[in-house]
C-alpha atoms as a PDB file:
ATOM      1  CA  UNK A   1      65.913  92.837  76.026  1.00  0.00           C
ATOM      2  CA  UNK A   2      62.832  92.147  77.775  1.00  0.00           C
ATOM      3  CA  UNK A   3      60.249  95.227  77.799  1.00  0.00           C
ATOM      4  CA  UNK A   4      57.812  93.788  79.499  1.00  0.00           C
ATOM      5  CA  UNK A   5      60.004  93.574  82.737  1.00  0.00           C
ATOM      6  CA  UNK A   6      61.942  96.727  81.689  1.00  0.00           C
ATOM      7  CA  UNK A   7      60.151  99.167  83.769  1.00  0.00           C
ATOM      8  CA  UNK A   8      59.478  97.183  87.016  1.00  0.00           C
ATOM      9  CA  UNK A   9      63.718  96.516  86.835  1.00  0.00           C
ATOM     10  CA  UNK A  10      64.667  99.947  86.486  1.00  0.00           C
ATOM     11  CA  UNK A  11      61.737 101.427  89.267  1.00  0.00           C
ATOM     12  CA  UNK A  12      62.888  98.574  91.633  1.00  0.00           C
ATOM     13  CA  UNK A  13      66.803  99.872  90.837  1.00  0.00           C
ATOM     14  CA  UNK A  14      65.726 103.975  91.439  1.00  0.00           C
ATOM     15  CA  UNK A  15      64.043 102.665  94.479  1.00  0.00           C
ATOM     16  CA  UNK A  16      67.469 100.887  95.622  1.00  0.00           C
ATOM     17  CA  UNK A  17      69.161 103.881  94.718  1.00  0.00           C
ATOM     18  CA  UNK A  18      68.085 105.429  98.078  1.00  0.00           C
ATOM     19  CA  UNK A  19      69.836 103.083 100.230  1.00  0.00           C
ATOM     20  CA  UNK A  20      73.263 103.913  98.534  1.00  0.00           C
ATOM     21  CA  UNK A  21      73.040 107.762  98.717  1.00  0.00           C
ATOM     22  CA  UNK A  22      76.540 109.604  99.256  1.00  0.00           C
ATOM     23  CA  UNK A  23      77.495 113.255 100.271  1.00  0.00           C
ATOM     24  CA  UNK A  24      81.092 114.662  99.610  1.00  0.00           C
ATOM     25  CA  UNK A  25      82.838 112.252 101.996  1.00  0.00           C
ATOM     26  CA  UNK A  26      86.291 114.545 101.782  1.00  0.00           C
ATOM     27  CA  UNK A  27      86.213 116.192 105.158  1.00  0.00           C
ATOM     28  CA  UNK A  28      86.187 112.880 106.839  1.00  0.00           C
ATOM     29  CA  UNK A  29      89.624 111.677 104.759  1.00  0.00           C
ATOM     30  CA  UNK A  30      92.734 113.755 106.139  1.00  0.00           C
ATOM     31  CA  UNK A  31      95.374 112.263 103.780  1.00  0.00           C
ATOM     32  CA  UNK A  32      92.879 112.149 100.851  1.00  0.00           C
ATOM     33  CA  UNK A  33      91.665 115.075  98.465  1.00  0.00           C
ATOM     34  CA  UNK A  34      89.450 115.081  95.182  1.00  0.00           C
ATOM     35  CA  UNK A  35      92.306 115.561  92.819  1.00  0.00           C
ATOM     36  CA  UNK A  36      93.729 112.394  94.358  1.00  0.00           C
ATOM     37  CA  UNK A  37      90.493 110.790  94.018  1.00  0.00           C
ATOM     38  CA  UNK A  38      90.465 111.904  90.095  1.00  0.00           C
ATOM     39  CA  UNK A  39      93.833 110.594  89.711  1.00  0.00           C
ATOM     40  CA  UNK A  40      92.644 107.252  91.041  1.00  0.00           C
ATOM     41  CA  UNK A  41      89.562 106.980  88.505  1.00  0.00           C
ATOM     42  CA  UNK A  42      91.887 108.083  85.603  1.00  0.00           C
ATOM     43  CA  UNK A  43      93.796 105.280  86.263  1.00  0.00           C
ATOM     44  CA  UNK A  44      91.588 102.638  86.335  1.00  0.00           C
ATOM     45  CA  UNK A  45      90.151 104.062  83.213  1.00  0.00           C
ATOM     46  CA  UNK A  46      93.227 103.874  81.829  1.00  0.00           C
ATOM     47  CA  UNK A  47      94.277 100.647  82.987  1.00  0.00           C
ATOM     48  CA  UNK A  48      90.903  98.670  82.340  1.00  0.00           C
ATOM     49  CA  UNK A  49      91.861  95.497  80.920  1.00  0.00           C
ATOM     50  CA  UNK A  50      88.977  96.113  78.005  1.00  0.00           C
ATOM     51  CA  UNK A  51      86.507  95.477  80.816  1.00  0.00           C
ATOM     52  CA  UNK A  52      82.634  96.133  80.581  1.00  0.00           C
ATOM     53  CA  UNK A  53      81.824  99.750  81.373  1.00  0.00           C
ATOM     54  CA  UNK A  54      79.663  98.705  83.684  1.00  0.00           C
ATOM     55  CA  UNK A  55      82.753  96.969  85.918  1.00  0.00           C
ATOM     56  CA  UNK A  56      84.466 100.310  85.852  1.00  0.00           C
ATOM     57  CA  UNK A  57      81.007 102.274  87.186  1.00  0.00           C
ATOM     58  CA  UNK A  58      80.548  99.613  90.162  1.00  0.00           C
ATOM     59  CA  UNK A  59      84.137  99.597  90.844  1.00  0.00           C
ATOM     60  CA  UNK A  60      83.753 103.500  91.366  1.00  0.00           C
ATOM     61  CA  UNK A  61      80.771 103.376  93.456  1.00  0.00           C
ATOM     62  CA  UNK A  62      82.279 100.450  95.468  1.00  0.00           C
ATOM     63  CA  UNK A  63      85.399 102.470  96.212  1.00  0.00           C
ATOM     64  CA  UNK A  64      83.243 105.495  97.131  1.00  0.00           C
ATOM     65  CA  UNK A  65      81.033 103.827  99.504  1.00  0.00           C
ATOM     66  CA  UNK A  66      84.318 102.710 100.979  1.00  0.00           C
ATOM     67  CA  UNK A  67      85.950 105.510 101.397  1.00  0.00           C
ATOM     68  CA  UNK A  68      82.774 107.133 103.014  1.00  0.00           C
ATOM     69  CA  UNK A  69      83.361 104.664 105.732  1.00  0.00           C
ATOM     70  CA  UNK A  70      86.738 104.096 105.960  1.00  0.00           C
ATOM     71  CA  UNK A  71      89.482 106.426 106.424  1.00  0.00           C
ATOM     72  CA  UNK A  72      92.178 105.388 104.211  1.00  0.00           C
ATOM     73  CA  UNK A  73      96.117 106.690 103.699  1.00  0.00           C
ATOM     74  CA  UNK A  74      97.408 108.199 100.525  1.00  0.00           C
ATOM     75  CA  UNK A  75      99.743 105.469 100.144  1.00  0.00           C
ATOM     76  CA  UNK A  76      96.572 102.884  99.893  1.00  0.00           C
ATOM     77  CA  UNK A  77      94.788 104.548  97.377  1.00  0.00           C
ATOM     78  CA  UNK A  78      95.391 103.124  94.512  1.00  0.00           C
ATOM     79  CA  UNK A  79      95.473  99.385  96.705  1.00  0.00           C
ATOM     80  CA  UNK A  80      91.219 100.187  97.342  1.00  0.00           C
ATOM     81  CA  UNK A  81      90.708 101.129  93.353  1.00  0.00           C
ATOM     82  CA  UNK A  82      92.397  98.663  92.047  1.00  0.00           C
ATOM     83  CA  UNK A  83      90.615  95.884  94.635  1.00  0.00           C
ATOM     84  CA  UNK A  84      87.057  96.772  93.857  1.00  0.00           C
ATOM     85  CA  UNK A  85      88.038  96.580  90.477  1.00  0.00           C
ATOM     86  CA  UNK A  86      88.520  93.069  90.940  1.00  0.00           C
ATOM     87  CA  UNK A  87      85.292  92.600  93.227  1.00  0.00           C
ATOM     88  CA  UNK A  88      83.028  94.333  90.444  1.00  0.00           C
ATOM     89  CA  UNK A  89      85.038  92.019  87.784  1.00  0.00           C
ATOM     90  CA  UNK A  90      83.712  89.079  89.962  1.00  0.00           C
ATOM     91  CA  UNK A  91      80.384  90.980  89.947  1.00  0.00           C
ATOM     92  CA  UNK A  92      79.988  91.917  85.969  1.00  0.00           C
ATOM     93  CA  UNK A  93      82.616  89.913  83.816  1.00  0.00           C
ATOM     94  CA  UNK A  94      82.624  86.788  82.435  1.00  0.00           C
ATOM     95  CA  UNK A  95      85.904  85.978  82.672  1.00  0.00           C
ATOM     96  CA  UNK A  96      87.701  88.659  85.254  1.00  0.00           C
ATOM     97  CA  UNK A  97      90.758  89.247  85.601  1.00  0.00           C
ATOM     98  CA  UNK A  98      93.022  87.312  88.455  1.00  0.00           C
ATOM     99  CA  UNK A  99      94.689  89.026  91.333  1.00  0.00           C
ATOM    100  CA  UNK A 100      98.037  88.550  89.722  1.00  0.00           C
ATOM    101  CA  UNK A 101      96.735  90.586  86.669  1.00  0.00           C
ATOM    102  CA  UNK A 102      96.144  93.593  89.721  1.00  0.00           C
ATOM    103  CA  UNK A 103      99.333  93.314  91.200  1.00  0.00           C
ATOM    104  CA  UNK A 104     100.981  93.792  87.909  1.00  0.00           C
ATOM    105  CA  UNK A 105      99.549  96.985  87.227  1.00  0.00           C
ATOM    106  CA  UNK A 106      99.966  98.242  90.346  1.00  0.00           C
ATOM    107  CA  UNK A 107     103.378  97.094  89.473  1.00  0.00           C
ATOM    108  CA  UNK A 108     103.979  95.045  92.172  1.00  0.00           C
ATOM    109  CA  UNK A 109     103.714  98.047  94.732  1.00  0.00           C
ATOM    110  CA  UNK A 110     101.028  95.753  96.956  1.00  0.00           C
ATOM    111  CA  UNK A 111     100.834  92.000  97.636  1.00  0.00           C
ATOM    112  CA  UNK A 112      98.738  89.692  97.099  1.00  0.00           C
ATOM    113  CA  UNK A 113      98.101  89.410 100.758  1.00  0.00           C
ATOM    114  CA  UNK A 114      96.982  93.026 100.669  1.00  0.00           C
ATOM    115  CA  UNK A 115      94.835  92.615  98.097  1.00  0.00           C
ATOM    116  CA  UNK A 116      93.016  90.008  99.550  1.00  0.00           C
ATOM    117  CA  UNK A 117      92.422  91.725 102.731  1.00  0.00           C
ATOM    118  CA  UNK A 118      91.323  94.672 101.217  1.00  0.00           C
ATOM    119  CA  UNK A 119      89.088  92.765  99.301  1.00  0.00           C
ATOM    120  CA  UNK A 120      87.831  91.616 103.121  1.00  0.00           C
ATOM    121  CA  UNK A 121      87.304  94.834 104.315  1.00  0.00           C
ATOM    122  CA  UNK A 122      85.465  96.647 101.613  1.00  0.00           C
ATOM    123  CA  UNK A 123      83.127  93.621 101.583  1.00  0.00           C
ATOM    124  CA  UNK A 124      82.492  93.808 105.408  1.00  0.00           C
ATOM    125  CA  UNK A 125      81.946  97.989 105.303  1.00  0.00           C
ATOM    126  CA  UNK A 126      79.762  97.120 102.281  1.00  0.00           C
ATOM    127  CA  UNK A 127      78.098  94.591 104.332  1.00  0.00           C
ATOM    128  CA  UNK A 128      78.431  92.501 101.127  1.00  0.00           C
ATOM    129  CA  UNK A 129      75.754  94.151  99.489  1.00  0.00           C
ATOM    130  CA  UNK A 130      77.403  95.152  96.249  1.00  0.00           C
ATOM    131  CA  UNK A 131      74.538  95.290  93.740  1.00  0.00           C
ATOM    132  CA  UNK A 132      74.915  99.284  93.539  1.00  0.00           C
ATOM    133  CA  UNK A 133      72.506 101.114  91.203  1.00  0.00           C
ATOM    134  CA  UNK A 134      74.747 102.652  88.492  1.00  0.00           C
ATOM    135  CA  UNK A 135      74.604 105.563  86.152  1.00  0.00           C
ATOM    136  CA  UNK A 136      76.096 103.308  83.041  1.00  0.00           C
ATOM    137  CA  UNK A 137      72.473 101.071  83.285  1.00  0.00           C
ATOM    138  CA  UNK A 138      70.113 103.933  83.812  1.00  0.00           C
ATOM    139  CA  UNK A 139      71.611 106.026  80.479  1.00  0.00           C
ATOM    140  CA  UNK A 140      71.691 102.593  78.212  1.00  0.00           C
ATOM    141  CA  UNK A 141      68.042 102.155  79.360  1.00  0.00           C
ATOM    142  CA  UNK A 142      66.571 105.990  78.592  1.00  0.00           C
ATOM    143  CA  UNK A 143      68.456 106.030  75.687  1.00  0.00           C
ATOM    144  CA  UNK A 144      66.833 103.499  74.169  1.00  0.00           C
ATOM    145  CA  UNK A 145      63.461 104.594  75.081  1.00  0.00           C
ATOM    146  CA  UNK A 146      63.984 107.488  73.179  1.00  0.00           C
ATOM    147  CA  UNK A 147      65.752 104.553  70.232  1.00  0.00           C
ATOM    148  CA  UNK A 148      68.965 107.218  70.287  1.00  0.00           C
ATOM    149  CA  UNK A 149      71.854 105.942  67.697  1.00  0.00           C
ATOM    150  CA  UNK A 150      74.916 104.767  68.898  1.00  0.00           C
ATOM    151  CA  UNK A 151      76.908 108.579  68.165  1.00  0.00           C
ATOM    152  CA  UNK A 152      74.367 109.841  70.536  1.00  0.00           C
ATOM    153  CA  UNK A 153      74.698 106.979  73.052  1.00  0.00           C
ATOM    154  CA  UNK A 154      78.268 107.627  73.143  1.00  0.00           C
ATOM    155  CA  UNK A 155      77.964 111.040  73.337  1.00  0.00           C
ATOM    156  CA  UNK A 156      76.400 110.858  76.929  1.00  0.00           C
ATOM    157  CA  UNK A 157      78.587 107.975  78.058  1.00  0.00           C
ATOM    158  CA  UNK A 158      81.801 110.228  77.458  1.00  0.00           C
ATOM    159  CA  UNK A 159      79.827 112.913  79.411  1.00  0.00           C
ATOM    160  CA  UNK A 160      78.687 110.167  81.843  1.00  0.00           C
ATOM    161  CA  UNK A 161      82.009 108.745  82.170  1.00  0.00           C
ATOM    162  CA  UNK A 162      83.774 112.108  82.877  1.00  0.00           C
ATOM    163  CA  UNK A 163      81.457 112.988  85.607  1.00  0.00           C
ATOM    164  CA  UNK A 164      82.903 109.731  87.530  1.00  0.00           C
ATOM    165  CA  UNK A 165      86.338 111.901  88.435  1.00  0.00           C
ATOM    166  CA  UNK A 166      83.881 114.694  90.087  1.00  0.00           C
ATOM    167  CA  UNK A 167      83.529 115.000  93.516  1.00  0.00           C
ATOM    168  CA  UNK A 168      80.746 117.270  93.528  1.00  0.00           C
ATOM    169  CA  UNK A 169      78.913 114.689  91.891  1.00  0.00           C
ATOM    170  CA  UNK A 170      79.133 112.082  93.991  1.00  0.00           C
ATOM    171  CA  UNK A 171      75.953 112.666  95.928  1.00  0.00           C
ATOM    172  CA  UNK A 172      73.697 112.308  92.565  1.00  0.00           C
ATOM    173  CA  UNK A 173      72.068 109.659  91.817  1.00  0.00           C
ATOM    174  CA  UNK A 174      72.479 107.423  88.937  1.00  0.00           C
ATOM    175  CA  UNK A 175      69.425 107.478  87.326  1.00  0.00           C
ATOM    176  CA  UNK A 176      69.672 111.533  87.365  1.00  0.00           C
ATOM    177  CA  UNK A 177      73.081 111.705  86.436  1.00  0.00           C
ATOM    178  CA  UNK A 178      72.577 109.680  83.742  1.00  0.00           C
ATOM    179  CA  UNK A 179      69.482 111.357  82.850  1.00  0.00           C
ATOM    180  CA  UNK A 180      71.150 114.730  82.591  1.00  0.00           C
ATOM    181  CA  UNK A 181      74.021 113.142  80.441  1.00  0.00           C
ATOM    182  CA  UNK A 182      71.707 111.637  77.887  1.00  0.00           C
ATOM    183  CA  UNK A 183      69.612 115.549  78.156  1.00  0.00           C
ATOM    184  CA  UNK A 184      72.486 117.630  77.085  1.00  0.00           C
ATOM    185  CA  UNK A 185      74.242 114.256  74.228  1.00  0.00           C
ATOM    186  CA  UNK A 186      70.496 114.883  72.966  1.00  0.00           C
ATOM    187  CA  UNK A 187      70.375 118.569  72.484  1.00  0.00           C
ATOM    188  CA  UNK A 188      73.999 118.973  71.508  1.00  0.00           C
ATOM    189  CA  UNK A 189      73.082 116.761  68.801  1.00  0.00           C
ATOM    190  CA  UNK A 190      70.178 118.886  68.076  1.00  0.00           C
ATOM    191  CA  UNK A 191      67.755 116.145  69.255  1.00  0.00           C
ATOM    192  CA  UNK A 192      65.163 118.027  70.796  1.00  0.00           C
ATOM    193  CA  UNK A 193      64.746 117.777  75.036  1.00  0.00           C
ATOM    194  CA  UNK A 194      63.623 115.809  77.755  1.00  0.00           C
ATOM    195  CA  UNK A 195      60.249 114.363  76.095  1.00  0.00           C
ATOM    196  CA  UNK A 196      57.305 112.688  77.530  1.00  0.00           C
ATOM    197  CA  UNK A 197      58.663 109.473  77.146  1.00  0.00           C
ATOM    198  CA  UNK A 198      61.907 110.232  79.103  1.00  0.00           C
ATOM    199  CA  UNK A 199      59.914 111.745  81.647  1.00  0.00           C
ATOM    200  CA  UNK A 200      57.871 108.598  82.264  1.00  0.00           C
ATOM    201  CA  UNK A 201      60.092 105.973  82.320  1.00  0.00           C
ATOM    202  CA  UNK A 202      62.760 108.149  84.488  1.00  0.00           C
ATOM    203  CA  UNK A 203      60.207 109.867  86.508  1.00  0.00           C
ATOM    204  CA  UNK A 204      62.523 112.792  86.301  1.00  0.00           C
ATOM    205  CA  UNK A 205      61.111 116.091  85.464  1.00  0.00           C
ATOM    206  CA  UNK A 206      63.178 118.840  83.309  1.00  0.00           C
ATOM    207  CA  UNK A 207      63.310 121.022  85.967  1.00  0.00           C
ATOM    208  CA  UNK A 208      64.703 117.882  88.083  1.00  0.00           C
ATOM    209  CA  UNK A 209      67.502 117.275  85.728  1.00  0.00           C
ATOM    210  CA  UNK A 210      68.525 120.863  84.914  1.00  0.00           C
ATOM    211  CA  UNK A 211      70.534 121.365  87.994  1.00  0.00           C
ATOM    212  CA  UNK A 212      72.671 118.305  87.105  1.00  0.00           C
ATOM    213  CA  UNK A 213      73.113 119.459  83.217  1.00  0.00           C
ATOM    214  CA  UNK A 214      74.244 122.219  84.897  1.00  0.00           C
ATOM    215  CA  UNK A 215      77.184 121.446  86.806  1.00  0.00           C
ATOM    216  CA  UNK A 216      78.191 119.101  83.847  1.00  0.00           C
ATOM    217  CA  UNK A 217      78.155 121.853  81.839  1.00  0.00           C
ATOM    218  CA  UNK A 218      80.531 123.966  83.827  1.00  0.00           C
ATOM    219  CA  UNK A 219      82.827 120.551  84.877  1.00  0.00           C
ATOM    220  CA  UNK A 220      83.048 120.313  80.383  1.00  0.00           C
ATOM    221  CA  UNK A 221      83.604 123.779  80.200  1.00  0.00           C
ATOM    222  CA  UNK A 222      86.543 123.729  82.856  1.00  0.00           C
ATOM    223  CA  UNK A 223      90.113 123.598  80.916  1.00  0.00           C
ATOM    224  CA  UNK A 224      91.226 120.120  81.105  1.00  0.00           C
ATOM    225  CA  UNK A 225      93.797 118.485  83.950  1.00  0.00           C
ATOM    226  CA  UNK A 226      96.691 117.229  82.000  1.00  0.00           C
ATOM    227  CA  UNK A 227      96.507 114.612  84.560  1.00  0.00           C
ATOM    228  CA  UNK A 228      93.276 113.117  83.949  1.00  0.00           C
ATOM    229  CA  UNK A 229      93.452 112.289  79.830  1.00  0.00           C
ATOM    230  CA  UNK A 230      92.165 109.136  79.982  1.00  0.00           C
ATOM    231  CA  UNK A 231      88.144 109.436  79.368  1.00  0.00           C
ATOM    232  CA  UNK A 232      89.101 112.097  76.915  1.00  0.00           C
ATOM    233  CA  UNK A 233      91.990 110.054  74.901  1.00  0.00           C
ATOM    234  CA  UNK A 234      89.348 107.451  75.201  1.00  0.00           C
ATOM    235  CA  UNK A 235      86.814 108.660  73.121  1.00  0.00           C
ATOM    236  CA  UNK A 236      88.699 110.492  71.001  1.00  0.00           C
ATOM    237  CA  UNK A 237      88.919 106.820  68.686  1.00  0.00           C
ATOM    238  CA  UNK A 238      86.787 106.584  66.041  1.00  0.00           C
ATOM    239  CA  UNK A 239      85.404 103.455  67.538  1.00  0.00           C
ATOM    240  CA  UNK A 240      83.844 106.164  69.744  1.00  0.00           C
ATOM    241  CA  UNK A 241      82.523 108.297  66.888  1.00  0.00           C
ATOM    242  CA  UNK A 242      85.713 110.776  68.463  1.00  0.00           C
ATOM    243  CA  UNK A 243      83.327 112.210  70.812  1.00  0.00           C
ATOM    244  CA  UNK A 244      85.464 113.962  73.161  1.00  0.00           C
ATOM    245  CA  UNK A 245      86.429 116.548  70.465  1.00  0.00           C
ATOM    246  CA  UNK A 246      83.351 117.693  69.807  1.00  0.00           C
ATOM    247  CA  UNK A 247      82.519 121.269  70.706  1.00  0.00           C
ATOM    248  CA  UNK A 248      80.487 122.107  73.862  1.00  0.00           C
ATOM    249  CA  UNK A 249      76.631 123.132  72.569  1.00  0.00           C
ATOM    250  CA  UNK A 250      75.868 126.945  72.681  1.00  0.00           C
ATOM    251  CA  UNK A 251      75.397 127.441  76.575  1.00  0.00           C
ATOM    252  CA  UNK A 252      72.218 129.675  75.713  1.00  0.00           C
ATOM    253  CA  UNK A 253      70.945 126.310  73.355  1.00  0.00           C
ATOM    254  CA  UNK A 254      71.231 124.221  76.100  1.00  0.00           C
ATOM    255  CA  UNK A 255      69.491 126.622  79.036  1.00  0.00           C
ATOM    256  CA  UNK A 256      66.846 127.077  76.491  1.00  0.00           C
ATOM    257  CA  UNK A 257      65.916 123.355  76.285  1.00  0.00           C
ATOM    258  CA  UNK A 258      66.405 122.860  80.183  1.00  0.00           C
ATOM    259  CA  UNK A 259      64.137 125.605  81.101  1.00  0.00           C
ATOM    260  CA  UNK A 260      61.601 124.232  78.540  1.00  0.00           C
ATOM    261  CA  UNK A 261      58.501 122.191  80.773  1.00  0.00           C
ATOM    262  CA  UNK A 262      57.613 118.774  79.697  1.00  0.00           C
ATOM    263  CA  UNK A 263      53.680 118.020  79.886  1.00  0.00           C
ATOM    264  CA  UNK A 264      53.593 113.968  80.268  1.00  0.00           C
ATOM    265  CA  UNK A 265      50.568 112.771  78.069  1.00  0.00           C
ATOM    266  CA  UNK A 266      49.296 108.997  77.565  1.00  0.00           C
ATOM    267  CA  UNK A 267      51.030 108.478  74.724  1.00  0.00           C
ATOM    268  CA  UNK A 268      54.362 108.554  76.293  1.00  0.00           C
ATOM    269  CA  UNK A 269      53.407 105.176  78.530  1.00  0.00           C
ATOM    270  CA  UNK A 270      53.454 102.638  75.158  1.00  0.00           C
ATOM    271  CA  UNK A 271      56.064  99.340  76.074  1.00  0.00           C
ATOM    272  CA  UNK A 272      59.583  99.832  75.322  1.00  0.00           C
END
């Protein structure tokens, strides 16, 4: 909304992204595992109240950062998703949902005590800093850089949003995760590839995003967990152009445009 700022915001949040770097945090959980993990996120998907997207992205990141720290038990799982749902409700919403409204979809398995210190702890292992750089801004900003429709835009959030149940994915960054969503929404919809003006206002190369296109290629390409439908039933509505069904692009297409160099020229640096 305000292109003059526009680039200073999202080079001050790339910056930021440093300090909030993850690695696969699994080996230091003994009751956890990533298919629990993927449960968890399908869940809150699934159970999001009609929140922002951007709640459900911080709410993620919180409860990764978390869990990075903090060894938790099985059995309080779902208790640390559902809590920094409410903390990134505080954080993005207008009007977020009340503790009660938590309990009841956890159907009543925690209580309100247990939410609230929780709520305590993730805070203090977060050291209250909350304001975590996430994919969900970075992909609404490059996409309209590049002034992609709304089909397209949706394209890469259903690609974005699946990427949220991968483990292996946690250790990317936002701004090149979403990056490599918007690359391969762009050439599936025969779009062309990462131009000049992507490259400049990311400050991500091709050959710096093709990696990532790469392993969301192959997570797309995996047969589906009957267990995780939610980001799939999702945007299967119409509101969401039906997304999800479309078919995978031609894995030869897509190498083609990822191996492809982008030259950055002066025309790319015009205000968006």
């Amino acid at each position: 909304m305000c292109p003059e700022y526009a680039k200073e915001i999202f080079d001050y949040l790339k910056k930021r992204e440093e300090k909030f770097v993850l690695c696969n945090y699994m080996p230091q959980q003994p009751s956890l595992n990533p298919e629990m993990r993927a449960i968890l996120i399908d869940w809150l998907v699934e159970e999001n109240f009609e929140l922002y997207h951007e709640t459900l992205y911080l709410a993620v990141k919180m409860a990764d950062h978390y869990l990075s720290k903090t060894p938790v038990h099985r059995e309080l799982l779902q208790l640390v998703g559902s809590t920094t749902m409410l903390i990134a409700s505080k954080f993005e919403e207008r009007s977020p949902p009340c503790v009660d409204d938590f309990l009841y979809i956890c159907d009543d398995a925690y209580k309100r005590e247990d939410i609230i210190s929780m709520e305590a702890s993730i805070l203090q292992a977060l050291s209250f800093d909350i304001n975590i750089p996430i994919p969900y801004r970075f992909l609404r900003r490059y996409a309209k850089c590049v002034n992609a429709g709304m089909d397209t835009l949706t394209l890469a959030r259903y690609y974005c949003e699946m990427s949220l149940m991968e483990i292996d994915l946690v250790s990317e960054r936002g701004s090149l995760l979403a990056s490599a969503c918007l690359l391969m929404a762009l050439v599936t919809k025969d779009l062309g590839g990462w131009r000049p003006i992507l490259q400049f206002h990311s400050g991500y190369q091709t050959a710096d995003v093709a990696p990532v296109v790469r392993k969301l290629y192959e997570m797309l390409l995996a047969p589906p967990d009957d267990r995780l439908r939610a980001v799939r039933s999702k945007y299967s509505h119409k509101v969401f152009f039906e997304v999800s069904s479309l078919p995978l692009v031609n894995i030869d297409i897509l190498e083609k445009a990822i191996s492809h160099s982008v030259v950055l020229n002066d025309s790319c640096t015009s205000e968006v």
